[in-house]
C-alpha atoms as a PDB file:
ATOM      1  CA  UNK A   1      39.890 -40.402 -43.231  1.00  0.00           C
ATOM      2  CA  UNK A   2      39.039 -42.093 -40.089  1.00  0.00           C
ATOM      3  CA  UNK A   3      41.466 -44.381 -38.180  1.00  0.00           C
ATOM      4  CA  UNK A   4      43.080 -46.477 -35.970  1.00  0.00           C
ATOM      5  CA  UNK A   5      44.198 -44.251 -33.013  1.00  0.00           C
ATOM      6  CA  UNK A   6      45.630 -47.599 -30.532  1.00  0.00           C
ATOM      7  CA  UNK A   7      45.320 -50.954 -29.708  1.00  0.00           C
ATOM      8  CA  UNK A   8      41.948 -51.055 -27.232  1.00  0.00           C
ATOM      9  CA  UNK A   9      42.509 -54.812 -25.821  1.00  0.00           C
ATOM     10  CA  UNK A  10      44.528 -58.231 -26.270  1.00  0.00           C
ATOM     11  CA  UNK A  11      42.007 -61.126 -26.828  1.00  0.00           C
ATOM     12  CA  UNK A  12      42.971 -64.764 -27.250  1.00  0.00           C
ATOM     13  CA  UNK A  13      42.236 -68.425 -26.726  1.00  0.00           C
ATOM     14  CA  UNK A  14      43.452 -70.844 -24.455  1.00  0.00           C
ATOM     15  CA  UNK A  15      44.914 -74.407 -25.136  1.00  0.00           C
ATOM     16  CA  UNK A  16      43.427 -75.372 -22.066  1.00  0.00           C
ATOM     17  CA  UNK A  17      42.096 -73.532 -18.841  1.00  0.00           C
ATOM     18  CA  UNK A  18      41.064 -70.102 -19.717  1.00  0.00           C
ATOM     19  CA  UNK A  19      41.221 -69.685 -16.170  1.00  0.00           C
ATOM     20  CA  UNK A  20      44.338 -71.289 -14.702  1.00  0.00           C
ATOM     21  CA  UNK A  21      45.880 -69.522 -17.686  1.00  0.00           C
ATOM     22  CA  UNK A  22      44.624 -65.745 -16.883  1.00  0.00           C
ATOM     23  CA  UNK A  23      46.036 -66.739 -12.984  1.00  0.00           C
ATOM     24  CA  UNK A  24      49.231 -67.782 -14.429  1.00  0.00           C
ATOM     25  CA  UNK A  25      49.449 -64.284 -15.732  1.00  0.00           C
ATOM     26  CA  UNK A  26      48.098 -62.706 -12.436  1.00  0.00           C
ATOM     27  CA  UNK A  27      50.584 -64.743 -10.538  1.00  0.00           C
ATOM     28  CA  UNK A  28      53.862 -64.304 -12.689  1.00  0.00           C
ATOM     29  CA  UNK A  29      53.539 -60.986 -14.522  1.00  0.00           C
ATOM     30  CA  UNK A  30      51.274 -59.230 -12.057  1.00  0.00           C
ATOM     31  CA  UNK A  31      48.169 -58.784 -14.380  1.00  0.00           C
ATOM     32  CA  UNK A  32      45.462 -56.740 -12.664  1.00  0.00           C
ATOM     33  CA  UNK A  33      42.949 -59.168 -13.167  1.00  0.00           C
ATOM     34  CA  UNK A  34      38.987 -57.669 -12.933  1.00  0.00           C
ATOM     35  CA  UNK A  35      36.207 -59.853 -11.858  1.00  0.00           C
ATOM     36  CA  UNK A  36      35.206 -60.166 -15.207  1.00  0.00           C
ATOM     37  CA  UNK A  37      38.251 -62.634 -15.416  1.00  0.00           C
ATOM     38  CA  UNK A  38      40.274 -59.954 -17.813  1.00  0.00           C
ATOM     39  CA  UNK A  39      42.376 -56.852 -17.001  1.00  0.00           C
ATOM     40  CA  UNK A  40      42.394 -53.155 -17.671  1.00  0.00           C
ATOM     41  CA  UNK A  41      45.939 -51.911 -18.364  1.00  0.00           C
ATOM     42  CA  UNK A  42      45.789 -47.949 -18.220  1.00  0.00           C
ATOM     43  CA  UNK A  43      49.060 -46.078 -19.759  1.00  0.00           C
ATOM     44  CA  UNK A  44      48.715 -43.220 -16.940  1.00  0.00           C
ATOM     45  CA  UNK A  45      50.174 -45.881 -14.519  1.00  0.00           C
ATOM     46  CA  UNK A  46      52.755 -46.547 -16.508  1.00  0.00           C
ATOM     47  CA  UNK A  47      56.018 -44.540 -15.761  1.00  0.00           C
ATOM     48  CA  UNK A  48      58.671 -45.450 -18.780  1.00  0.00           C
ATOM     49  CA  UNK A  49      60.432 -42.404 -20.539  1.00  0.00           C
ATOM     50  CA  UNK A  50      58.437 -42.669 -23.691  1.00  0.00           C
ATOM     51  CA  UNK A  51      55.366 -42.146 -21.998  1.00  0.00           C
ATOM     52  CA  UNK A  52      53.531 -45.062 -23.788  1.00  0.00           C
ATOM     53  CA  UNK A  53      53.510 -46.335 -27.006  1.00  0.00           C
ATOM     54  CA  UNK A  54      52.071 -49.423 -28.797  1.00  0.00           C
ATOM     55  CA  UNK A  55      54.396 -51.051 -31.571  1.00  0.00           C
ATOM     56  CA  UNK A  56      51.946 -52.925 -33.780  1.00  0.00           C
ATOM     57  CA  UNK A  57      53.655 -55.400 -37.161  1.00  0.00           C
ATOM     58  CA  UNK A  58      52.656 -58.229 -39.110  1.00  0.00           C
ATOM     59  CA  UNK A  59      55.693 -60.572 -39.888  1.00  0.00           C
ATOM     60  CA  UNK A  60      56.767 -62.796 -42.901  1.00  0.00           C
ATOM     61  CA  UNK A  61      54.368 -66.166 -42.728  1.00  0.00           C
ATOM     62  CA  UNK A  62      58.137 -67.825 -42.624  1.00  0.00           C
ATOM     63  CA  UNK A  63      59.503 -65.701 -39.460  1.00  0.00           C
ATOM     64  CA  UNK A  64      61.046 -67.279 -36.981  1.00  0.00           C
ATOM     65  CA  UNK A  65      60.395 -64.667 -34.446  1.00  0.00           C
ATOM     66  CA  UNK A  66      57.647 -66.642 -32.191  1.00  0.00           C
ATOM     67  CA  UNK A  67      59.549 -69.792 -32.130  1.00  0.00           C
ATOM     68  CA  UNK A  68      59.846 -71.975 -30.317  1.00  0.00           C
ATOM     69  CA  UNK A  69      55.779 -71.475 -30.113  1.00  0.00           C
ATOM     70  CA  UNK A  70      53.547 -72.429 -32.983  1.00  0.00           C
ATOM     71  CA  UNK A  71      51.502 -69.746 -32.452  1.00  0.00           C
ATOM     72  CA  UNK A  72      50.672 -67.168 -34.746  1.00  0.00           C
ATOM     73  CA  UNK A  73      51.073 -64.371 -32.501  1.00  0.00           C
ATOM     74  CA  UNK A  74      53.091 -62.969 -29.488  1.00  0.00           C
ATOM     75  CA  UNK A  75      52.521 -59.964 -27.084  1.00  0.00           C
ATOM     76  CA  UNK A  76      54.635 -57.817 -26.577  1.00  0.00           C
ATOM     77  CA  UNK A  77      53.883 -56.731 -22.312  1.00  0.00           C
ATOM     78  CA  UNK A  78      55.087 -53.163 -20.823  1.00  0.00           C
ATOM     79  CA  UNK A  79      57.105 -54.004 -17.664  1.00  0.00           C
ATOM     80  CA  UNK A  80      58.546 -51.349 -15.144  1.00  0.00           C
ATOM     81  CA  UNK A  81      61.632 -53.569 -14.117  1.00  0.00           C
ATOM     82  CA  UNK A  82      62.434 -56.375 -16.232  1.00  0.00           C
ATOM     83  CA  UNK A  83      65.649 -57.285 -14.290  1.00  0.00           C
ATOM     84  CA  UNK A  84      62.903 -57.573 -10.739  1.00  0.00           C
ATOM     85  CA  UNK A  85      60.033 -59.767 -12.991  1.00  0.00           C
ATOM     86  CA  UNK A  86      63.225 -61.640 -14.245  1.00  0.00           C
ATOM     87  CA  UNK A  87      64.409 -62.538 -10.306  1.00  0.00           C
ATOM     88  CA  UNK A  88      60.348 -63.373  -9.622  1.00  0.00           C
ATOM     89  CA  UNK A  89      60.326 -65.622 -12.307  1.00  0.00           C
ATOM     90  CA  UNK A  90      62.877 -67.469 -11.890  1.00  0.00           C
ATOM     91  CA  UNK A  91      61.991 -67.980  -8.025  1.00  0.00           C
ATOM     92  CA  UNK A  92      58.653 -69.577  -9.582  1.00  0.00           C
ATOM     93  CA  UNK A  93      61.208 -71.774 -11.987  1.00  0.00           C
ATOM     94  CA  UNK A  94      60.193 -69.485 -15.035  1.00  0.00           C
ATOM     95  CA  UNK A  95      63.247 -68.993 -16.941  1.00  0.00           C
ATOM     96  CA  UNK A  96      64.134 -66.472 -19.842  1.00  0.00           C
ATOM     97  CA  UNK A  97      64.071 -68.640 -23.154  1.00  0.00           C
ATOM     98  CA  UNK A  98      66.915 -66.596 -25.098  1.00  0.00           C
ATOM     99  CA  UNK A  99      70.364 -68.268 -25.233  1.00  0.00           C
ATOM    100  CA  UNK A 100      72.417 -67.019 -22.063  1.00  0.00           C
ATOM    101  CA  UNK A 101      69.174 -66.787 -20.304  1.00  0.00           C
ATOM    102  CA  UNK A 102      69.538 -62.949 -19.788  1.00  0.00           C
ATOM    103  CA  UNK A 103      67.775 -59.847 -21.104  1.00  0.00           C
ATOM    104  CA  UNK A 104      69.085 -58.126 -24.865  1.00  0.00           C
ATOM    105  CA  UNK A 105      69.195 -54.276 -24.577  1.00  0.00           C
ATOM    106  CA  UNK A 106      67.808 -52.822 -27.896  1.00  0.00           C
ATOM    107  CA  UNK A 107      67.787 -48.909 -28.688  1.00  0.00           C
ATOM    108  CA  UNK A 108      64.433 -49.076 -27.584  1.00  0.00           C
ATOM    109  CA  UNK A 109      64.767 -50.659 -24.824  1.00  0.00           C
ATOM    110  CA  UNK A 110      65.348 -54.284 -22.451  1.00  0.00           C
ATOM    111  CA  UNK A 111      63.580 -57.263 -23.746  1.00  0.00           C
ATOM    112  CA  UNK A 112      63.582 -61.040 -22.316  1.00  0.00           C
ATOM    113  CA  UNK A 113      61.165 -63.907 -23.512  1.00  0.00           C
ATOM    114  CA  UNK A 114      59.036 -66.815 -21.487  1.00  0.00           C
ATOM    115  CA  UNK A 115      57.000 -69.249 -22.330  1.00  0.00           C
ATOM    116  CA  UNK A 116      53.466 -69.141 -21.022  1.00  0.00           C
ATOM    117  CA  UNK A 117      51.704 -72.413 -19.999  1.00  0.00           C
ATOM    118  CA  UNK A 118      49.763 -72.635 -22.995  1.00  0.00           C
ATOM    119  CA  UNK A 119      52.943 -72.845 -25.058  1.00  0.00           C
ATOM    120  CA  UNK A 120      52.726 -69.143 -26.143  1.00  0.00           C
ATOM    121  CA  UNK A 121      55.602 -66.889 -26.441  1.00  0.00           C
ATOM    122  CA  UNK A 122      55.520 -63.974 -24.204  1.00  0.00           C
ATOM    123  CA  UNK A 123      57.688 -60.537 -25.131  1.00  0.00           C
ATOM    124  CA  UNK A 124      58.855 -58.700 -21.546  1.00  0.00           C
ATOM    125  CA  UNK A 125      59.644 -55.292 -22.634  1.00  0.00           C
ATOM    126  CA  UNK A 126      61.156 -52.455 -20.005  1.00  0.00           C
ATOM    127  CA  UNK A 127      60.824 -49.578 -22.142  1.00  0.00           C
ATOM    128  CA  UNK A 128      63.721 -46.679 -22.860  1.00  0.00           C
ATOM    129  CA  UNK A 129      63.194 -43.448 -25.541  1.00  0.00           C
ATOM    130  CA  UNK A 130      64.647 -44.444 -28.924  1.00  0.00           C
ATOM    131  CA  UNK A 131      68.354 -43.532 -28.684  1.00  0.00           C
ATOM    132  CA  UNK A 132      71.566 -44.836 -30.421  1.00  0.00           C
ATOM    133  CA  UNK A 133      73.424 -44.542 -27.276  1.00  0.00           C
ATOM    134  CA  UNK A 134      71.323 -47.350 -25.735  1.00  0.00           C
ATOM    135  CA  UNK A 135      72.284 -50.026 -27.984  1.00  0.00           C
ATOM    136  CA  UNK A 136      74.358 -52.683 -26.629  1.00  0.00           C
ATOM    137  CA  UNK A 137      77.724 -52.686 -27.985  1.00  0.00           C
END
């Protein structure tokens, strides 16, 4: 049976401007933008322990998971130092939305969560090999 073998690009509207939105990313989460206005994320440049993955799930219509966006969505971005993109943020007043403000360590991994302009809710995601012993206690 043929497949799906990964995800081959992230496509979405903006709110408002397309473009101030794509610098926002350049700016604040380093997104190699092309001159086509998009970017090409390549998983040989990415270093993390599980050598690349993509988690892909569809959640309850009733989840609460995006909030506080309205949209229907949320990516999930790959980041080599989340505690670094955390410090850069919040030197451009971009805070972490979770209560304490810090990132949650996960068997999987670090995770924080921003807002972008647009009102979206943005996953940051410093990747570790599934283990038990990486849970937070």
């Amino acid at each position: 049976m043929a497949k799906v073998t990964g995800i081959g690009g992230v496509f979405f509207k903006s709110t408002s401007d397309h473009a101030a939105l794509a610098q926002w990313y350049k700016k604040h989460l380093g997104m190699p933008l092309e001159d086509w206005g998009g970017a090409v994320l390549r998983w040989p440049d990415d270093t993390a322990e599980d050598k690349g993955l993509t988690v892909w799930h569809v959640a309850k219509p009733d989840t609460q998971w995006f909030a506080p966006s309205g949209s229907s969505f949320m990516i999930n971005y790959r980041v080599d130092d989340l505690i670094g993109l955390l410090a850069q943020l919040a030197a451009s007043g971009i805070e972490p939305i979770q209560p304490g403000g810090g990132p949650e360590s996960h068997e999987n991994g670090t995770f924080a969560w921003i807002m972008d302009p647009d009102g979206n809710k943005v996953e940051l995601w410093e990747p570790k090999n599934w283990d038990e012993k990486n849970k937070e206690k």
